[in-house]
C-alpha atoms as a PDB file:
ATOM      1  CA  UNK A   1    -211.710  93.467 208.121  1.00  0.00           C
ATOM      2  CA  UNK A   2    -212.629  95.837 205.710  1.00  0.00           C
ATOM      3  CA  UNK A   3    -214.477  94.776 202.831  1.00  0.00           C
ATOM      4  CA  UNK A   4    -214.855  97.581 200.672  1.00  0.00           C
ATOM      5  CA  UNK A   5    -213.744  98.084 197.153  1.00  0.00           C
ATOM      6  CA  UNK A   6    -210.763  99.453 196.284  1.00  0.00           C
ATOM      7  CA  UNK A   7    -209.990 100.905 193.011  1.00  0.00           C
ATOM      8  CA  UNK A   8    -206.625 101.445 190.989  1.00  0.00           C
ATOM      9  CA  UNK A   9    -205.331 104.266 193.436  1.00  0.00           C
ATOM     10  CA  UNK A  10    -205.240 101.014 195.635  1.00  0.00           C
ATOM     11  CA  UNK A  11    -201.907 100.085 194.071  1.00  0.00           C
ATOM     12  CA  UNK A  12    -200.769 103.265 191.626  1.00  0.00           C
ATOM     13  CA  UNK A  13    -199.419 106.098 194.045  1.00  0.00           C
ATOM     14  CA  UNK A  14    -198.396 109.812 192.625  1.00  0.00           C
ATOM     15  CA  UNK A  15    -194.898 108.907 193.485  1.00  0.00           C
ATOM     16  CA  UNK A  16    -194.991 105.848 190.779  1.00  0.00           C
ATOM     17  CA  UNK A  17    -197.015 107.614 188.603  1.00  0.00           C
ATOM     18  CA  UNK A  18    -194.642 110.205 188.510  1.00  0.00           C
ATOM     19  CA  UNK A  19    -191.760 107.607 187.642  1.00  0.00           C
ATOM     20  CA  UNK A  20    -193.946 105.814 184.917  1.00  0.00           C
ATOM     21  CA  UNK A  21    -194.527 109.624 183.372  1.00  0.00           C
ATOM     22  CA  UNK A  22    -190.212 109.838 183.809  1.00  0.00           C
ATOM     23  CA  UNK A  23    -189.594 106.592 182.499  1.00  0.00           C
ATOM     24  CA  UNK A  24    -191.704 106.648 179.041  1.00  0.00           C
ATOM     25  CA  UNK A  25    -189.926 110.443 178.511  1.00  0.00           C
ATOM     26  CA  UNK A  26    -186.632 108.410 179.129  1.00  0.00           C
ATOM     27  CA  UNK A  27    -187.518 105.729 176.776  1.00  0.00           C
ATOM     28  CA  UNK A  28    -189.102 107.822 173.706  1.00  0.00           C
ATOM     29  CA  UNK A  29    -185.918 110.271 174.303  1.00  0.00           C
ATOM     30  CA  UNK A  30    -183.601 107.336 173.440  1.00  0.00           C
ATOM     31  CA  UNK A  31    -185.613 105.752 170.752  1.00  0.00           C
ATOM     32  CA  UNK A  32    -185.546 108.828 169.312  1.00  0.00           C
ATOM     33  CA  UNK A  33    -181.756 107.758 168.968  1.00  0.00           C
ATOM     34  CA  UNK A  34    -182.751 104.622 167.777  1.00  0.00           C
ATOM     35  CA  UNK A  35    -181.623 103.001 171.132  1.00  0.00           C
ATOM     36  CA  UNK A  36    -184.074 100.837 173.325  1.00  0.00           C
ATOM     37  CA  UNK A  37    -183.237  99.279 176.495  1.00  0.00           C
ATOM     38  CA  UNK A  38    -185.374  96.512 176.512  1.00  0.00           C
ATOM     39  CA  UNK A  39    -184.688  95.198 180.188  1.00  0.00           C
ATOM     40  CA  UNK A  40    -185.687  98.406 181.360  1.00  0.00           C
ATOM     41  CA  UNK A  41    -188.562  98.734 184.441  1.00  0.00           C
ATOM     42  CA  UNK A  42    -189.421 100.785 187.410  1.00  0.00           C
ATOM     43  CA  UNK A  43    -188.120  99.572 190.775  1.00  0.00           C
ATOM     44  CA  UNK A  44    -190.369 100.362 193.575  1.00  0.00           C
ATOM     45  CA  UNK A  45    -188.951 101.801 196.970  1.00  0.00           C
ATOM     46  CA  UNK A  46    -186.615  99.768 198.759  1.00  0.00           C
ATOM     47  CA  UNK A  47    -187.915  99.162 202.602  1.00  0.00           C
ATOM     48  CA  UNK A  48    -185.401  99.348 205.173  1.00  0.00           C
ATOM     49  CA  UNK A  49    -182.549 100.612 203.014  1.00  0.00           C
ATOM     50  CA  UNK A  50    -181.320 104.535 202.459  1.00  0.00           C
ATOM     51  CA  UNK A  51    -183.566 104.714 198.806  1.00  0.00           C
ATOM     52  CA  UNK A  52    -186.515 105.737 199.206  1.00  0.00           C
ATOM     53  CA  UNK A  53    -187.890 106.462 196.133  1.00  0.00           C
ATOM     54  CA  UNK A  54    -188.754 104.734 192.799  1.00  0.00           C
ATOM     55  CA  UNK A  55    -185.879 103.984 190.489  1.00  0.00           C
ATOM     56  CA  UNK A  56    -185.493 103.290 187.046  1.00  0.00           C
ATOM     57  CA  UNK A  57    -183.176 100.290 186.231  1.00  0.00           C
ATOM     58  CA  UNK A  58    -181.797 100.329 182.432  1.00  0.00           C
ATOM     59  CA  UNK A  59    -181.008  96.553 182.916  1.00  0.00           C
ATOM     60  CA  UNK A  60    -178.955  94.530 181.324  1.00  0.00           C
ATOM     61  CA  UNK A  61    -177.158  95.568 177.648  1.00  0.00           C
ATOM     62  CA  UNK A  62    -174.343  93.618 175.843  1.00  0.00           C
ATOM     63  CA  UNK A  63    -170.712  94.867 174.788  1.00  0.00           C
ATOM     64  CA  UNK A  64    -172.211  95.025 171.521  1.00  0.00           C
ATOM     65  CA  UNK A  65    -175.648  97.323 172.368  1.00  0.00           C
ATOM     66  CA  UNK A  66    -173.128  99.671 174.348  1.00  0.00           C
ATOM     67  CA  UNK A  67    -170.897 100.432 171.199  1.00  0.00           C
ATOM     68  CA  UNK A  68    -173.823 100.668 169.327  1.00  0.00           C
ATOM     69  CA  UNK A  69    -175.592 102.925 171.642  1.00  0.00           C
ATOM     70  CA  UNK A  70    -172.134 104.941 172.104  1.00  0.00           C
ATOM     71  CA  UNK A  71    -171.678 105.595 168.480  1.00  0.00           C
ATOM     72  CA  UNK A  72    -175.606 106.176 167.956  1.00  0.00           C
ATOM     73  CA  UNK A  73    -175.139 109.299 170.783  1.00  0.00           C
ATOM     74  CA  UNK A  74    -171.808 110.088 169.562  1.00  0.00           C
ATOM     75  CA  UNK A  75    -173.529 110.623 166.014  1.00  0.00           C
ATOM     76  CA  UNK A  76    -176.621 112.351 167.753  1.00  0.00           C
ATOM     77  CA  UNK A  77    -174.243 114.897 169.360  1.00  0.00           C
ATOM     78  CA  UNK A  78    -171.916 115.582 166.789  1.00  0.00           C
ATOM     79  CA  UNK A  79    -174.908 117.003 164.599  1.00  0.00           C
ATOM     80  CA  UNK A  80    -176.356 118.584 167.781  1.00  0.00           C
ATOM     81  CA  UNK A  81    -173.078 120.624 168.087  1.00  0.00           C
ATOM     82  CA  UNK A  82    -172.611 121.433 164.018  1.00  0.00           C
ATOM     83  CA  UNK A  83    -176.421 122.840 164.218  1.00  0.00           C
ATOM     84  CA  UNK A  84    -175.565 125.062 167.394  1.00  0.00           C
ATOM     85  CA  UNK A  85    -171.942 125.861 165.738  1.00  0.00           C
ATOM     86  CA  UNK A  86    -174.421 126.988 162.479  1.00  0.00           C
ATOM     87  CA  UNK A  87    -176.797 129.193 165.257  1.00  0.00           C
ATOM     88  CA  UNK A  88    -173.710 131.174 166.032  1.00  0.00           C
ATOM     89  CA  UNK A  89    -172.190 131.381 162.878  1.00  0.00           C
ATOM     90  CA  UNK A  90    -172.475 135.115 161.602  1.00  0.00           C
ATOM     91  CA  UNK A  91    -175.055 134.560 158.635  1.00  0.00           C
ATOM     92  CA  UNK A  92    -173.728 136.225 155.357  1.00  0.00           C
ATOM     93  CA  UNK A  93    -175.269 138.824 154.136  1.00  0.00           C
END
């Protein structure tokens, strides 16, 4: 048996490093929005089924969160499109 220390590489691969780097830019992109999944987490790799890499589960969110996280992107998008409708707009000179 090997009895030599291990360190946190022991447990943390790149692979779920990568996904924890993915996941917080997923979560500080919504909250941005002012929308937090809180149920989200990181699934690890499935063994013995067609996944194979780390997923990120949103969770659970009520009727209610989902029209208020609709109408929070709906908001978000409509000003995103009036600023690039502005970008085009000849200016006047």
């Amino acid at each position: 048996m090997d009895t030599e220390t291990v360190g946190r590489d022991y447990f943390v691969t790149t692979e779920r490093e990568t996904a924890e780097e993915n996941a917080v830019l997923f979560v500080n992109a919504f909250r941005r929005l002012g929308i937090d999944f809180a149920d989200i987490e990181i699934e690890n790799p499935c063994t013995g089924c067609p996944r194979k890499g780390h997923r990120i589960a949103l969770g659970r969110i009520s009727v209610e969160e989902a029209g208020d996280f609709g109408a929070k992107l709906e908001t978000a998008l409509d000003e995103l499109n009036e600023l690039r409708t502005r970008r085009k707009a000849p200016a006047n000179t």
